[in-house]
N, C-alpha and C. Protein backbone atom coordinates (compact mmCIF):
# COMPACT_ATOMS: atom_id res chain seq x y z
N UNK A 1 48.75 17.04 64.26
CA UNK A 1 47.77 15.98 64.21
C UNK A 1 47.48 15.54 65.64
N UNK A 2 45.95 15.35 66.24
CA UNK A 2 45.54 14.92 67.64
C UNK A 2 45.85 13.46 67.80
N UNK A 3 46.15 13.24 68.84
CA UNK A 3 46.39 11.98 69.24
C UNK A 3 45.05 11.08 68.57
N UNK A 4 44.39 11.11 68.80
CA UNK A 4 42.71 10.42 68.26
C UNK A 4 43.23 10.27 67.18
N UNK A 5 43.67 11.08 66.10
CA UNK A 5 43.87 11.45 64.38
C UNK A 5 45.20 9.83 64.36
N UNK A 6 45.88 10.17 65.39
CA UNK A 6 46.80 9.25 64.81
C UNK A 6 47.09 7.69 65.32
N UNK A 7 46.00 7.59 66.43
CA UNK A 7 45.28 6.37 67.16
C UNK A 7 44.30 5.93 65.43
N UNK A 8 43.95 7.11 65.08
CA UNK A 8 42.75 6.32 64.03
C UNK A 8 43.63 5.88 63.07
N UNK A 9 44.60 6.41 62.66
CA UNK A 9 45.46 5.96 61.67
C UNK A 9 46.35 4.83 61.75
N UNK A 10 46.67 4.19 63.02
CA UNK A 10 47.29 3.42 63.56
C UNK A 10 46.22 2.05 63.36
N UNK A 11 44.91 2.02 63.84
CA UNK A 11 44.52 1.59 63.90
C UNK A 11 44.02 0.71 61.59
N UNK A 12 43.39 2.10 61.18
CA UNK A 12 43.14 1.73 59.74
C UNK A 12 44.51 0.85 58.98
N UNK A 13 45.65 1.12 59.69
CA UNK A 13 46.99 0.69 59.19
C UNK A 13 47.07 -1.00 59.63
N UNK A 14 46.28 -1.49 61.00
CA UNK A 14 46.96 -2.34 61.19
C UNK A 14 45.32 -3.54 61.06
N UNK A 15 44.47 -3.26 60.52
CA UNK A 15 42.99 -3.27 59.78
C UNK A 15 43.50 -3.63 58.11
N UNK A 16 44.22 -2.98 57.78
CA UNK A 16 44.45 -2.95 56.20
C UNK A 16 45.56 -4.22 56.05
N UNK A 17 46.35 -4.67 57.27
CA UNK A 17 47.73 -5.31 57.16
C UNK A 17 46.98 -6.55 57.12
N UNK A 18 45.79 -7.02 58.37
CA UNK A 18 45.30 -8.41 58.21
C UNK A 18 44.25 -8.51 57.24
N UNK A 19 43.63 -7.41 56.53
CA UNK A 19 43.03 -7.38 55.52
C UNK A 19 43.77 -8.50 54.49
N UNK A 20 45.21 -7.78 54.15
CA UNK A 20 46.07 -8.08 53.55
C UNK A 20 46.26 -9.50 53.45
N UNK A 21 46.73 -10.05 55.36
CA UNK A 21 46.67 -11.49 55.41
C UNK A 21 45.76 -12.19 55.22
N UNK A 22 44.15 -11.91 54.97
CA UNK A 22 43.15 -12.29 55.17
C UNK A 22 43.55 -13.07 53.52
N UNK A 23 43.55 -11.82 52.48
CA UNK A 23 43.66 -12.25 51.29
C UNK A 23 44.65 -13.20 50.43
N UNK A 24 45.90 -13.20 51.65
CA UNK A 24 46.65 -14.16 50.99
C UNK A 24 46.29 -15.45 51.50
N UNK A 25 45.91 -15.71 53.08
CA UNK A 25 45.28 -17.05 53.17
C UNK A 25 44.41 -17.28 52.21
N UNK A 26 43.32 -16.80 52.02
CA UNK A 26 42.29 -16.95 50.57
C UNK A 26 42.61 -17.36 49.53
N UNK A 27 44.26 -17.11 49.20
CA UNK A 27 44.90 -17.76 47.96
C UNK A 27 45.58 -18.83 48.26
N UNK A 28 45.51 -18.73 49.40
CA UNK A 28 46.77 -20.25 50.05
C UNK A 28 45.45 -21.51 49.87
N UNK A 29 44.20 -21.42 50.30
CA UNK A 29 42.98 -21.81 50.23
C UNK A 29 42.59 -22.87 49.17
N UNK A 30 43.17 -21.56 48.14
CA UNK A 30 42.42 -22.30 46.95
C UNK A 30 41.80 -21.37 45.83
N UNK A 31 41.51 -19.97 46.52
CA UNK A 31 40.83 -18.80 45.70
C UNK A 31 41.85 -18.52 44.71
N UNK A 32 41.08 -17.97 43.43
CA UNK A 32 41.76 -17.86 42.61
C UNK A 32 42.41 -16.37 42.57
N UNK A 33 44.06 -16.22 42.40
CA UNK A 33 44.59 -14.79 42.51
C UNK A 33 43.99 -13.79 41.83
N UNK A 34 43.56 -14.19 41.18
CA UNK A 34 42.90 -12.65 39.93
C UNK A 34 41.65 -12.35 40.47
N UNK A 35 40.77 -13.65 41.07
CA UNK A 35 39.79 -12.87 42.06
C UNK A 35 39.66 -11.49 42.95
N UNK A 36 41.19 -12.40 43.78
CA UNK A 36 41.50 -10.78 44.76
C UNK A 36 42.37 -9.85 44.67
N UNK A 37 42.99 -9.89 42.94
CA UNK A 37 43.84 -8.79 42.65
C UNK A 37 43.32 -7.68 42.73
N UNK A 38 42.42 -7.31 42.76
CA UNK A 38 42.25 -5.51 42.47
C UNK A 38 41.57 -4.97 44.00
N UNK A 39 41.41 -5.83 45.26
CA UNK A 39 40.60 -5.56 46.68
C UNK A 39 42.59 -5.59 46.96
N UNK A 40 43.95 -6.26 46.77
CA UNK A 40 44.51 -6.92 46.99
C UNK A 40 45.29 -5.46 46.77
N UNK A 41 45.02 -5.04 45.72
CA UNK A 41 45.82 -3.30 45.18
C UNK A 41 45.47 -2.33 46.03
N UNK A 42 44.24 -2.24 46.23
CA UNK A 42 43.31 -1.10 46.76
C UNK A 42 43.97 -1.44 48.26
N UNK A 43 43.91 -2.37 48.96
CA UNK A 43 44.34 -2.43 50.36
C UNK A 43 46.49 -2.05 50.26
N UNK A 44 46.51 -3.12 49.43
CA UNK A 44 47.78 -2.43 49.26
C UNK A 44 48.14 -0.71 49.27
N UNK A 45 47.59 0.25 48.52
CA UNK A 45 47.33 1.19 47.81
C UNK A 45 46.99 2.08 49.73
N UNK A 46 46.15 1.63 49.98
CA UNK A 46 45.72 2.39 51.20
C UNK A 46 46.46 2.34 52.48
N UNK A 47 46.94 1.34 52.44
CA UNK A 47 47.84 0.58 53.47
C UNK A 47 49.15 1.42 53.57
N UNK A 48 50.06 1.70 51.90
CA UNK A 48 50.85 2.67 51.72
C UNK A 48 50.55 4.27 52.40
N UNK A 49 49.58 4.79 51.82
CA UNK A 49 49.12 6.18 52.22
C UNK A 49 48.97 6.44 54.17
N UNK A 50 48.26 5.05 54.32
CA UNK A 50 48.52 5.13 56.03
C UNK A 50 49.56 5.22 56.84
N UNK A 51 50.50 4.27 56.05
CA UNK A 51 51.92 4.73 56.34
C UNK A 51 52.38 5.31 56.29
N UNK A 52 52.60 6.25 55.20
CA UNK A 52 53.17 7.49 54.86
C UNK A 52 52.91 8.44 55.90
N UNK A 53 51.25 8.73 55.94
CA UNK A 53 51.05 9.09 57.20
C UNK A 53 51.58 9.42 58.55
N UNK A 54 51.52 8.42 59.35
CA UNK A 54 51.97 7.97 60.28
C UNK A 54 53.60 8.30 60.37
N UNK A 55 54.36 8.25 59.04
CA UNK A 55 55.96 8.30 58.70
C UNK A 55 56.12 9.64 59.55
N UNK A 56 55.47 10.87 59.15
CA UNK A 56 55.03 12.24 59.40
C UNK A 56 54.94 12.50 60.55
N UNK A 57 54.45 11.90 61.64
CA UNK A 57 54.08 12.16 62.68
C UNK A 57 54.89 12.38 63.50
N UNK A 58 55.45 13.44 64.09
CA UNK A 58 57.12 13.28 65.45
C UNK A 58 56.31 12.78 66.38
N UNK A 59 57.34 11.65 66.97
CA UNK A 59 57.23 11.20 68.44
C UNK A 59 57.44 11.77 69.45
N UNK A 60 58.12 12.81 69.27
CA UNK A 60 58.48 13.89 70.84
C UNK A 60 57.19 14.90 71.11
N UNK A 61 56.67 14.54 70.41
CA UNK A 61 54.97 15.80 70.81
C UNK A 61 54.24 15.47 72.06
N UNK A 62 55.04 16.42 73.33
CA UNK A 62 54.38 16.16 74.76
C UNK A 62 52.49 15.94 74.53
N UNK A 63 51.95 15.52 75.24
CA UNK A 63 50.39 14.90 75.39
C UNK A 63 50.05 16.52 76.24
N UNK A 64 49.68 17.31 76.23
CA UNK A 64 49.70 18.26 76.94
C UNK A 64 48.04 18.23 77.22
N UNK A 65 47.24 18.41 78.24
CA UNK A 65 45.68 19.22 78.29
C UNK A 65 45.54 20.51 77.77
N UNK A 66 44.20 20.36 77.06
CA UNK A 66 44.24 21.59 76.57
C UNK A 66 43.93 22.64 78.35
N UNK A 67 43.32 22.19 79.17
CA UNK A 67 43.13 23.08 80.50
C UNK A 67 44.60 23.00 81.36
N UNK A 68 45.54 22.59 81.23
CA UNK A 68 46.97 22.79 81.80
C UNK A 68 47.42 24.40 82.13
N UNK A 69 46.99 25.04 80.90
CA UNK A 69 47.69 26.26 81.35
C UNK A 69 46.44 26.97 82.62
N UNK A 70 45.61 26.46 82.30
CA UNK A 70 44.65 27.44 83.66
C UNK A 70 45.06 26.84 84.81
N UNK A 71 45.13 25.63 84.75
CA UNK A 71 45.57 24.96 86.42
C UNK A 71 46.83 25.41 86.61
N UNK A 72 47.62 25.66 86.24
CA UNK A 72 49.34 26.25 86.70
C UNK A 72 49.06 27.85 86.63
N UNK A 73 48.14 28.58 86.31
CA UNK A 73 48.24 29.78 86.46
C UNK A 73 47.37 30.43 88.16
N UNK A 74 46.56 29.20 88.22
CA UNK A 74 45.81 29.53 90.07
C UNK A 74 46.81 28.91 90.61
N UNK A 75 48.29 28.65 90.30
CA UNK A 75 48.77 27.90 91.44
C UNK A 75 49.90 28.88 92.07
């Protein structure tokens, strides 16, 4: 997975978390829970899968250029 791939995933993950908070202030508010039960699942629901995601990903994967090997081979 490209760095971009898992910058985007990082990003939808932490988008879905204040989503999340968005909806429980909304109930702290005054909104009624059954309003935002099923936006409340679906973010839940997606929020999981991003994670999972991300779970997958090794951290030891050097950042390498894809043009690295031509510059060390004129040297």
């Amino acid at each position: 997975m490209s760095d971009d791939a898992i910058a985007t995933l990082g990003v939808r993950s932490s988008r879905r978390r204040r989503e999340l908070e968005k909806a429980v202030d909304a109930i702290l508010a005054g909104i009624p829970p059954l309003k935002l039960k099923d936006q409340i699942e679906t973010l839940q629901s997606r929020k999981a899968g991003l994670t999972a995601l991300l779970a997958d990903v090794p951290e030891d994967v050097p950042n390498l250029l894809p043009s690295a090997a031509a510059v060390y081979a004129c040297a």
